[in-house]
C-alpha atoms as a PDB file:
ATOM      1  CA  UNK A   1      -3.513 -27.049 -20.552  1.00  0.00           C
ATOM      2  CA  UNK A   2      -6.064 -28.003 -23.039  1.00  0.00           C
ATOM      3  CA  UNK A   3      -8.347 -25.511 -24.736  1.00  0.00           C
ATOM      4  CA  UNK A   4     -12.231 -26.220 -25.177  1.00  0.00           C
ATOM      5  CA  UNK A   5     -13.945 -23.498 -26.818  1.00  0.00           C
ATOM      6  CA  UNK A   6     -17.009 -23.970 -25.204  1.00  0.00           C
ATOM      7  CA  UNK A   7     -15.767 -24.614 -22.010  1.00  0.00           C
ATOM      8  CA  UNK A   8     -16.313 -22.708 -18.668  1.00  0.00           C
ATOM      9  CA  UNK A   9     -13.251 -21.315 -19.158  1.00  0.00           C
ATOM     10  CA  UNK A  10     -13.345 -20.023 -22.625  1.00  0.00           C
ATOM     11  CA  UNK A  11     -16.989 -18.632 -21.514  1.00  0.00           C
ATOM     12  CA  UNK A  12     -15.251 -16.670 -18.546  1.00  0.00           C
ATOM     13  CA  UNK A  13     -12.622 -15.055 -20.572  1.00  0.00           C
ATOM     14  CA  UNK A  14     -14.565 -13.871 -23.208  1.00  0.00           C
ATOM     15  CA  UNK A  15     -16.801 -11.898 -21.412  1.00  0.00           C
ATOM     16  CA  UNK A  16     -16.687  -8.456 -19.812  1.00  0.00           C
ATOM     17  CA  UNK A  17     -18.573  -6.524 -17.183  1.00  0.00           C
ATOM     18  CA  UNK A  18     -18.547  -3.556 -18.942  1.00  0.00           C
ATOM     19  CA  UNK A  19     -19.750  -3.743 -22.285  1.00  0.00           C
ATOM     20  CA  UNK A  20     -18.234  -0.697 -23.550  1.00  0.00           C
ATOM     21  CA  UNK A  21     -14.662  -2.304 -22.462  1.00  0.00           C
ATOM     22  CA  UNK A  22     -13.689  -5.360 -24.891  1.00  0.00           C
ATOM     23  CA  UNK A  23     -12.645  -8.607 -22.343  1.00  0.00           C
ATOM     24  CA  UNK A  24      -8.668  -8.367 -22.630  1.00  0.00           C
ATOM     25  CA  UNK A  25      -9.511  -4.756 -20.928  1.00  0.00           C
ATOM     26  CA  UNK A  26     -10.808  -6.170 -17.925  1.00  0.00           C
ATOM     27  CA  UNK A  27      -8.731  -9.260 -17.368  1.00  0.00           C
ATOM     28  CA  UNK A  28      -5.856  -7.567 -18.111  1.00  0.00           C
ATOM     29  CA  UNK A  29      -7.100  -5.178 -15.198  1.00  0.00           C
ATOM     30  CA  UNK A  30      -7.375  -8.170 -13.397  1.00  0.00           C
ATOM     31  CA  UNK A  31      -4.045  -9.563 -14.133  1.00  0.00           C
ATOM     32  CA  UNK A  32      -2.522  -6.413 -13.451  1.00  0.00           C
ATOM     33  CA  UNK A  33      -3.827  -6.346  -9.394  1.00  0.00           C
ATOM     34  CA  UNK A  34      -2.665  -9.537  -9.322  1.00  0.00           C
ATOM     35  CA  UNK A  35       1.009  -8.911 -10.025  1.00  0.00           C
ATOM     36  CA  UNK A  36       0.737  -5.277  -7.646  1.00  0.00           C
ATOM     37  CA  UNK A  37      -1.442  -6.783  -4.742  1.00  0.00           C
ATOM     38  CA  UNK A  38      -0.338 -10.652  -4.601  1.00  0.00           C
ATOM     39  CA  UNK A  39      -4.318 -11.447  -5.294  1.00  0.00           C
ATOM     40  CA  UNK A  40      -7.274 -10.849  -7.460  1.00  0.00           C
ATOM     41  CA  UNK A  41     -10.344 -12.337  -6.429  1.00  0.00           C
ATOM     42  CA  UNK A  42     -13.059 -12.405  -9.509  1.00  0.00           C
ATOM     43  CA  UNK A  43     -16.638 -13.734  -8.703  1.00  0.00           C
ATOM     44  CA  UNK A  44     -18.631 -15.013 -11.375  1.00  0.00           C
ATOM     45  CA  UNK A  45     -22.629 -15.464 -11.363  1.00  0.00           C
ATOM     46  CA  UNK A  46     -24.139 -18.305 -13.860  1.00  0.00           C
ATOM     47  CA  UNK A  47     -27.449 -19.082 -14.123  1.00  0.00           C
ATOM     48  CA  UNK A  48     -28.698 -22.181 -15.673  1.00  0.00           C
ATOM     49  CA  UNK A  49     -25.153 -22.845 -16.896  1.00  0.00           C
ATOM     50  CA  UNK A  50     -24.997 -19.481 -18.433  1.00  0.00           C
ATOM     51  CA  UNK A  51     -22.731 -16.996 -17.230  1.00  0.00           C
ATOM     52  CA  UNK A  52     -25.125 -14.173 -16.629  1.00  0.00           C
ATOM     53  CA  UNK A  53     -22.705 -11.419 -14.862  1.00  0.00           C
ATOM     54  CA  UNK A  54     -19.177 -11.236 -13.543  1.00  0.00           C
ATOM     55  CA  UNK A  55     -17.315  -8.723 -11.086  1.00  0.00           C
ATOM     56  CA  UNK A  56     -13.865  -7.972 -10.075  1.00  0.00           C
ATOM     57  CA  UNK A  57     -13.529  -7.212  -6.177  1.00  0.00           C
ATOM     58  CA  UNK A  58     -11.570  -3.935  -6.109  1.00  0.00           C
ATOM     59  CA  UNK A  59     -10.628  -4.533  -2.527  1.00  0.00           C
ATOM     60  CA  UNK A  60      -9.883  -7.511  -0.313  1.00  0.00           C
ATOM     61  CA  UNK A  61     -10.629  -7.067   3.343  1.00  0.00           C
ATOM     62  CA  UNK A  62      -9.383 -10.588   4.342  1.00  0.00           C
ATOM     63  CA  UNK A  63      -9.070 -14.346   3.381  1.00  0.00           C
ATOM     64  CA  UNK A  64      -8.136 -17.444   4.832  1.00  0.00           C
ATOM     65  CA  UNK A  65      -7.735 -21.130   3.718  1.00  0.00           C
ATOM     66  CA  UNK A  66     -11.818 -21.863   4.151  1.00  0.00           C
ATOM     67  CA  UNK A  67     -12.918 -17.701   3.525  1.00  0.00           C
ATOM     68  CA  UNK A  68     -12.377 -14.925   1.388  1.00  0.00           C
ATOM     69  CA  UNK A  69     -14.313 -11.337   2.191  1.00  0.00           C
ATOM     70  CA  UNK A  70     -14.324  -8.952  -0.716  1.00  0.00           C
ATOM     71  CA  UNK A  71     -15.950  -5.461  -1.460  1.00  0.00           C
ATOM     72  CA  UNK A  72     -17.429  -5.357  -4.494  1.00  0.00           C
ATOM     73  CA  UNK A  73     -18.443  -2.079  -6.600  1.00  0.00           C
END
């Protein structure tokens, strides 16, 4: 995978909803209900090509192929 460091990507991962909580905190929250639940849904919100906010859906109630419903905090 290539790297770009101002890509989407690298914008995504270096930010955290919290900002008393450095990123690796929260993705490694992330990461971590990934390997206990089988899925981690994270929704971001960008404005004008800016990510603006981003939160981490503590439960998911259900997903298929075409939907996903979360509960967010």
């Amino acid at each position: 995978m290539e790297w770009f460091e101002n890509s989407d990507l690298a914008n995504v991962l270096s930010f955290s909803p919290n900002p008393l909580e450095i990123p690796v905190v929260f993705w490694a929250n992330v990461t971590r209900a990934m390997l206990k639940d089988g899925v981690a849904v994270v929704v971001p919100r960008w404005e004008n090509g800016r990510l603006i906010e981003i939160w981490f859906a503590k439960k998911t109630i259900s997903w298929t192929a075409e939907r996903v419903e979360i509960m967010i905090d």
